[in-house]
C-alpha atoms as a PDB file:
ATOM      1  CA  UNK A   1     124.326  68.396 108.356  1.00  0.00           C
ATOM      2  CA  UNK A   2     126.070  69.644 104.680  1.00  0.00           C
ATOM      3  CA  UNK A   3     129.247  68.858 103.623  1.00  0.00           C
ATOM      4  CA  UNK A   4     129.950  71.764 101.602  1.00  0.00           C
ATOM      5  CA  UNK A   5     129.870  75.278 101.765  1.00  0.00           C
ATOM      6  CA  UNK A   6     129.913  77.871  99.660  1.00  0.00           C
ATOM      7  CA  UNK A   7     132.354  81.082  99.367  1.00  0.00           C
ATOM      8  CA  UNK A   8     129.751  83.582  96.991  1.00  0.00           C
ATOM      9  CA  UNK A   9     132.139  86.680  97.436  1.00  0.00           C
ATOM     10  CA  UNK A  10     135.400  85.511  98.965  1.00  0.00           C
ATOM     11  CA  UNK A  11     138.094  88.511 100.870  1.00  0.00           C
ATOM     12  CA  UNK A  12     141.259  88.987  99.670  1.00  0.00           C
ATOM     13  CA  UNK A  13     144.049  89.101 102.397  1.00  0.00           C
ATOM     14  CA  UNK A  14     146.974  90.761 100.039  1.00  0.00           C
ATOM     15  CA  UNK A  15     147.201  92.593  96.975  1.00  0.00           C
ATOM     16  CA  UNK A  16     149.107  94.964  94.991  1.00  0.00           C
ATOM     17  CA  UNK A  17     147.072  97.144  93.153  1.00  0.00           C
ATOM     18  CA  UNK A  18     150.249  99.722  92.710  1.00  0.00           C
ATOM     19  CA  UNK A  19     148.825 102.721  91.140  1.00  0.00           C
ATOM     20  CA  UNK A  20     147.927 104.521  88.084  1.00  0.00           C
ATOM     21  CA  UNK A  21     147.379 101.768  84.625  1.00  0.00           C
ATOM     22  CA  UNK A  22     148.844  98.930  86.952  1.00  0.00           C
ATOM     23  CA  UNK A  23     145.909  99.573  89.349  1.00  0.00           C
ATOM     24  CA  UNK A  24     143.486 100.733  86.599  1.00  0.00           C
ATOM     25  CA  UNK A  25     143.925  97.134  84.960  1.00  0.00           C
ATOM     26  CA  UNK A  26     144.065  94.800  88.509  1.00  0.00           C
ATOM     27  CA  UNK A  27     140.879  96.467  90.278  1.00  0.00           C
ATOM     28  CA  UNK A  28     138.270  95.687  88.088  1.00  0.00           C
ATOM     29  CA  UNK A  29     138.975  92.199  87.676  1.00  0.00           C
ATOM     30  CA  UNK A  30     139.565  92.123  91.916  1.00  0.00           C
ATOM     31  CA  UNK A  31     136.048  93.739  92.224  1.00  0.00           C
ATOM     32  CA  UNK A  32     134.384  91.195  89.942  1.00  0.00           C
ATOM     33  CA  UNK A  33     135.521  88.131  92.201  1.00  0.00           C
ATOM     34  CA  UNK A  34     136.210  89.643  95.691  1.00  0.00           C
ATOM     35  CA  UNK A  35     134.019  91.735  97.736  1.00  0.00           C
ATOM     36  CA  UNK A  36     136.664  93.433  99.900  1.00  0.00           C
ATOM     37  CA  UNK A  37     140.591  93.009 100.039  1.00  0.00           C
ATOM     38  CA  UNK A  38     143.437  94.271 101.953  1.00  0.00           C
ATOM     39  CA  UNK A  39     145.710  97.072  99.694  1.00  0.00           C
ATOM     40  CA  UNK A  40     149.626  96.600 100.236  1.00  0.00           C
ATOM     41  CA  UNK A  41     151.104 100.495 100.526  1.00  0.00           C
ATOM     42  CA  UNK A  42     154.175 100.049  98.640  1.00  0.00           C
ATOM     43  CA  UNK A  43     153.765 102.452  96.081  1.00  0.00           C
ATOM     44  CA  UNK A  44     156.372 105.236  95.239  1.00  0.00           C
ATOM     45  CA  UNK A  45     155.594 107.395  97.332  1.00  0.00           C
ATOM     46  CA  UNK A  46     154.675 104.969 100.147  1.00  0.00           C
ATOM     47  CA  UNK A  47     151.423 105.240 101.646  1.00  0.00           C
ATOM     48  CA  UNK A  48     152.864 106.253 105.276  1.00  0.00           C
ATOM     49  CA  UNK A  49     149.588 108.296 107.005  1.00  0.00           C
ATOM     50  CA  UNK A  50     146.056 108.551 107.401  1.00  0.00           C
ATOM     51  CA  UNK A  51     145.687 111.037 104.965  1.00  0.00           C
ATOM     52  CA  UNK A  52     147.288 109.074 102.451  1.00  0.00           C
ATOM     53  CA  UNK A  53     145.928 106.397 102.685  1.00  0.00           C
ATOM     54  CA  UNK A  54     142.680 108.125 102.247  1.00  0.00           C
ATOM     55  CA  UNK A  55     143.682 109.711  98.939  1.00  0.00           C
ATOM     56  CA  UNK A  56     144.689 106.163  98.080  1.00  0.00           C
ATOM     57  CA  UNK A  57     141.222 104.822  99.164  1.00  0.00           C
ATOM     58  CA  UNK A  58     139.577 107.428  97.095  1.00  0.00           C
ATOM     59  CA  UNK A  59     141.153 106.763  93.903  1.00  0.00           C
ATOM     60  CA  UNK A  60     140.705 102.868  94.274  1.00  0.00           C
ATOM     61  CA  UNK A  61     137.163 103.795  94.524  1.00  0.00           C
ATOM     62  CA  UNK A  62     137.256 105.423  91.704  1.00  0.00           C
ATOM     63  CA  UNK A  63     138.330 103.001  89.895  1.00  0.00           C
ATOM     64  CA  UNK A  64     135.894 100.113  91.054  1.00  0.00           C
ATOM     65  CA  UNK A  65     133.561  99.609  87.998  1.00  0.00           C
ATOM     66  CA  UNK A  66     130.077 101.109  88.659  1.00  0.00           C
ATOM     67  CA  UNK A  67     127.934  97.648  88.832  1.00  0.00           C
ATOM     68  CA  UNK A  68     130.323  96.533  91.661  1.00  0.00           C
ATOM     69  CA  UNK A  69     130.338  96.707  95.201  1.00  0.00           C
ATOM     70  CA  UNK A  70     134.016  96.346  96.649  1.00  0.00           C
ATOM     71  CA  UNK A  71     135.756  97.591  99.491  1.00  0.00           C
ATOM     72  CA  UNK A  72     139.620  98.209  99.721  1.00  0.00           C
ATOM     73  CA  UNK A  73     141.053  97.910 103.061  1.00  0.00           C
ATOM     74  CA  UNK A  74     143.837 100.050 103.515  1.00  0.00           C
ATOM     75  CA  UNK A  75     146.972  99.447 105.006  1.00  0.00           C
ATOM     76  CA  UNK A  76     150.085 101.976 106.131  1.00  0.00           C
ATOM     77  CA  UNK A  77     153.556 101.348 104.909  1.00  0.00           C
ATOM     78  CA  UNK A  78     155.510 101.085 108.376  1.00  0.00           C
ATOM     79  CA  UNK A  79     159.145 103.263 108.436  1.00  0.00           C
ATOM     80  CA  UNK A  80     161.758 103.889 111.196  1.00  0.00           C
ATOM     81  CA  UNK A  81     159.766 107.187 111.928  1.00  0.00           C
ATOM     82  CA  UNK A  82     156.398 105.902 112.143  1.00  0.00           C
ATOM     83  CA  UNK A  83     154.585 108.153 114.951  1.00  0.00           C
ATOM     84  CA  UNK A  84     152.420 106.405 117.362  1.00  0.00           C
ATOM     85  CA  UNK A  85     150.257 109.096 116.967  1.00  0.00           C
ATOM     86  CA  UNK A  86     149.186 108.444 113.374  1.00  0.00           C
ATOM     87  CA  UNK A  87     148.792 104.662 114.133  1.00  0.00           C
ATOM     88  CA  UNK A  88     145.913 105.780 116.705  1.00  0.00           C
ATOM     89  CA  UNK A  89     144.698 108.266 114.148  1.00  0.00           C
ATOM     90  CA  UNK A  90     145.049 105.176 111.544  1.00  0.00           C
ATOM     91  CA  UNK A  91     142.698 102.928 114.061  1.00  0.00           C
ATOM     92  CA  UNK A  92     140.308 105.940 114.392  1.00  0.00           C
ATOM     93  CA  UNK A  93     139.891 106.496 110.557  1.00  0.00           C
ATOM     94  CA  UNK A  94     137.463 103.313 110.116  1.00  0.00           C
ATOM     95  CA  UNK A  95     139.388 102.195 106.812  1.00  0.00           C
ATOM     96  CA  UNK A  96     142.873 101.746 107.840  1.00  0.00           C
ATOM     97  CA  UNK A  97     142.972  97.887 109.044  1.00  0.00           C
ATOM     98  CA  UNK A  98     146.770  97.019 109.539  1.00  0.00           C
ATOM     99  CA  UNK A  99     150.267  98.179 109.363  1.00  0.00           C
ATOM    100  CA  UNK A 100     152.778  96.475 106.663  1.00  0.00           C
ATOM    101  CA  UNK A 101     156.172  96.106 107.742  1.00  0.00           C
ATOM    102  CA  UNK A 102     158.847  95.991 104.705  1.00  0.00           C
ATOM    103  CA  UNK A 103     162.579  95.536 105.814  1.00  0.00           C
ATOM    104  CA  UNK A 104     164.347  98.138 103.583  1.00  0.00           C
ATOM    105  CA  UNK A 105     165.318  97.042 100.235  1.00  0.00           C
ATOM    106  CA  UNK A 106     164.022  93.546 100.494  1.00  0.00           C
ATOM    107  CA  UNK A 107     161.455  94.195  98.117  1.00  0.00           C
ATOM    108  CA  UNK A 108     159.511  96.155  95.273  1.00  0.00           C
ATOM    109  CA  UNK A 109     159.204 100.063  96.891  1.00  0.00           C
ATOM    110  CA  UNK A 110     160.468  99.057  99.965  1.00  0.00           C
ATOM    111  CA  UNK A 111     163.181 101.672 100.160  1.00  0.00           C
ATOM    112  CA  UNK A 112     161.251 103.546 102.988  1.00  0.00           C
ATOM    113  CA  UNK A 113     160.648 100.418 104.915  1.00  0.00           C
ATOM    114  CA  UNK A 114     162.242  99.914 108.542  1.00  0.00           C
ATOM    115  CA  UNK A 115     165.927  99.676 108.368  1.00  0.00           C
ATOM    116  CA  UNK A 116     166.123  99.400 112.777  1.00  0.00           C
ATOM    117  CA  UNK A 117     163.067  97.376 114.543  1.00  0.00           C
ATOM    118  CA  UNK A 118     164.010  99.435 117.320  1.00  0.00           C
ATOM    119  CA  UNK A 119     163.124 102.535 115.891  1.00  0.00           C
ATOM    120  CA  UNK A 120     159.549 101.511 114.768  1.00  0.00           C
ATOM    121  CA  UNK A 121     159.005 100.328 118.392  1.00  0.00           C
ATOM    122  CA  UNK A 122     157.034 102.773 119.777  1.00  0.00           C
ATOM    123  CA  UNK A 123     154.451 102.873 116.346  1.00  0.00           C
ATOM    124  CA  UNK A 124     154.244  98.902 117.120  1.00  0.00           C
ATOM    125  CA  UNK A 125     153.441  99.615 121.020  1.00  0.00           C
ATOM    126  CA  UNK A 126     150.613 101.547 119.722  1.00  0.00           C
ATOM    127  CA  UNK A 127     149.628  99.233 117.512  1.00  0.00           C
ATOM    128  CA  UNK A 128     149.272  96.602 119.970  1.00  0.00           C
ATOM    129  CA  UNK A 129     147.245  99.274 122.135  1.00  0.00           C
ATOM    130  CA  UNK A 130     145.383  99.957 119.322  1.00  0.00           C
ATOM    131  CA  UNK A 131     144.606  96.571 118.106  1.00  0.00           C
ATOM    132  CA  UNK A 132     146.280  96.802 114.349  1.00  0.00           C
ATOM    133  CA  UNK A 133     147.806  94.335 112.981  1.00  0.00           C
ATOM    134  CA  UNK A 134     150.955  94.433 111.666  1.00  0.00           C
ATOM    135  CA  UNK A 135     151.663  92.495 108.874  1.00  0.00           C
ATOM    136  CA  UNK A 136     155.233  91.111 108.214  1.00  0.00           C
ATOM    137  CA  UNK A 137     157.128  90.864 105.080  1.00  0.00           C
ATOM    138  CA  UNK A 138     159.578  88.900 107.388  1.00  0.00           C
ATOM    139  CA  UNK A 139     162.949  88.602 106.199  1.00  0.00           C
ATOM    140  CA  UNK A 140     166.404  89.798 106.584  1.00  0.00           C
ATOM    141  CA  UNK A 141     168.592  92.093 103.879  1.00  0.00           C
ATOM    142  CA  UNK A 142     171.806  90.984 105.594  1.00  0.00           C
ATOM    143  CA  UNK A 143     173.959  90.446 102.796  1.00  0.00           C
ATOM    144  CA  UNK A 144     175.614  87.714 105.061  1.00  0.00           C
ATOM    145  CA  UNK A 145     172.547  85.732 104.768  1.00  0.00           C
ATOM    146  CA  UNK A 146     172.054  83.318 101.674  1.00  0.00           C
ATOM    147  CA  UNK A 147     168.821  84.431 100.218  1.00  0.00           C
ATOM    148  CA  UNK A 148     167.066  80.991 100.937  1.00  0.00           C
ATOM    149  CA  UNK A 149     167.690  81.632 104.595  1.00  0.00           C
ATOM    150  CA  UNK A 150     166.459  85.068 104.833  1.00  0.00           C
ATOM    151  CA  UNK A 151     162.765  84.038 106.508  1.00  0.00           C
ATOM    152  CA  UNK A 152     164.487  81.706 108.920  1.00  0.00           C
ATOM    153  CA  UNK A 153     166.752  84.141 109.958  1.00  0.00           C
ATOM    154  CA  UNK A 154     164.284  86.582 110.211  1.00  0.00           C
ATOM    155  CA  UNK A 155     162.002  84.710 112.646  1.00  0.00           C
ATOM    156  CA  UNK A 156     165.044  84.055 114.970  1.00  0.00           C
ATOM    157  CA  UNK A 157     166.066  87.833 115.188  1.00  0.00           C
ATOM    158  CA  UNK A 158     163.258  89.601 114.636  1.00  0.00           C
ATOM    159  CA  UNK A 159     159.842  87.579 115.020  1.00  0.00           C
ATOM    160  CA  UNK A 160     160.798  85.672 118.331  1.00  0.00           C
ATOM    161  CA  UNK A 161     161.455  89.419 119.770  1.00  0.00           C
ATOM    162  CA  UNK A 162     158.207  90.708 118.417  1.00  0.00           C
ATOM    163  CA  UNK A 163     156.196  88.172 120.359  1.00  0.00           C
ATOM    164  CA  UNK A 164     157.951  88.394 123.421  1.00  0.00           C
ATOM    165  CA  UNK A 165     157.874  92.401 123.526  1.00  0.00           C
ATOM    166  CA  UNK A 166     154.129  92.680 122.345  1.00  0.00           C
ATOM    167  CA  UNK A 167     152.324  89.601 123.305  1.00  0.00           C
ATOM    168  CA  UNK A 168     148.799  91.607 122.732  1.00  0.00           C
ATOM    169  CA  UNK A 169     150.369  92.282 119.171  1.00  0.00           C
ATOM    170  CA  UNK A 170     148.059  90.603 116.094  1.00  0.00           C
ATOM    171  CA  UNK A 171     150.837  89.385 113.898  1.00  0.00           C
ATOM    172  CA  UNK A 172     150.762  88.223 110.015  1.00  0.00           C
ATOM    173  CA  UNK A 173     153.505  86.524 108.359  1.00  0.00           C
ATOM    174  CA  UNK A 174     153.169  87.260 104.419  1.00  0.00           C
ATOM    175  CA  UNK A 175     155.141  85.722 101.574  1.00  0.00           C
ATOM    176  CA  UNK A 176     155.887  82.604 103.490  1.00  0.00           C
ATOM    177  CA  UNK A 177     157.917  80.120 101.616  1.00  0.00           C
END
């Protein structure tokens, strides 16, 4: 039996590779130590469809330097108007692998994000048909809240609900403090 094993090309699970010279000088060094990672799609404009996210794809690809194999795993950017149909069109593509939710305003380009959980219910119900996860940035912009309390309260309003209304639902919590 070994004790030890070895990661050769480790995943990774979140990055922001923004766009343009941001992403020009991040993918090159992601592609030299990862072999695949999951792309946030908080970019201005917000990577909100398929066919986006395709573009997106392409020009990551682009950029991956030409002795490297890496593969970017897309993501959409969840909004209040997310239609279920492009969330089965997302788990159709073959690249799409999850759907970020961003409460709006809470963080960097998240001015699309979902302002009413209710309204991106039905995109969610289709996720959980579809089998996409949806990954959380999970906290609250109530400017009631103190800002160390924002994850807590988001869990009791928000995460609790999730769970019980879509119990087939694969659910990540980013940005957990």
């Amino acid at each position: 039996m070994t004790d030890t094993i070895t990661i050769t090309r480790p995943d990774d699970w979140h990055i922001h590779f923004r766009d343009d010279a941001a992403m020009a000088s991040v993918l090159p060094d992601t592609a030299r130590v990862f072999g695949r990672a999951i792309a946030m799609p908080n970019l201005k404009p917000p990577v909100t469809t398929v066919a986006l996210a395709a573009a997106y794809r392409e020009r990551l690809l682009a950029a991956v330097p030409a002795d490297r194999s890496f593969e970017p795993l897309m993501t959409l950017y969840l909004t209040d108007n997310t239609a279920p149909d492009e969330i089965v069109r997302a788990r159709q593509s073959g690249f799409i692998h999850a759907v970020k939710y961003y409460p709006a305003g809470a963080t960097t380009n998240s001015d699309s994000g979902v302002t009413d959980l209710n309204k991106a219910y039905p995109a969610i119900a289709a996720m959980e048909e579809a089998g996409l996860p949806l990954l959380l940035h999970g906290e609250v912009t109530d400017p009631e809240v103190d800002v160390f309390d924002r994850e807590a309260v988001f869990i009791e309003r928000h995460l609790t609900r999730l769970m019980r209304d879509f119990p087939r639902l694969k659910i990540v919590l980013e940005h957990i403090t």
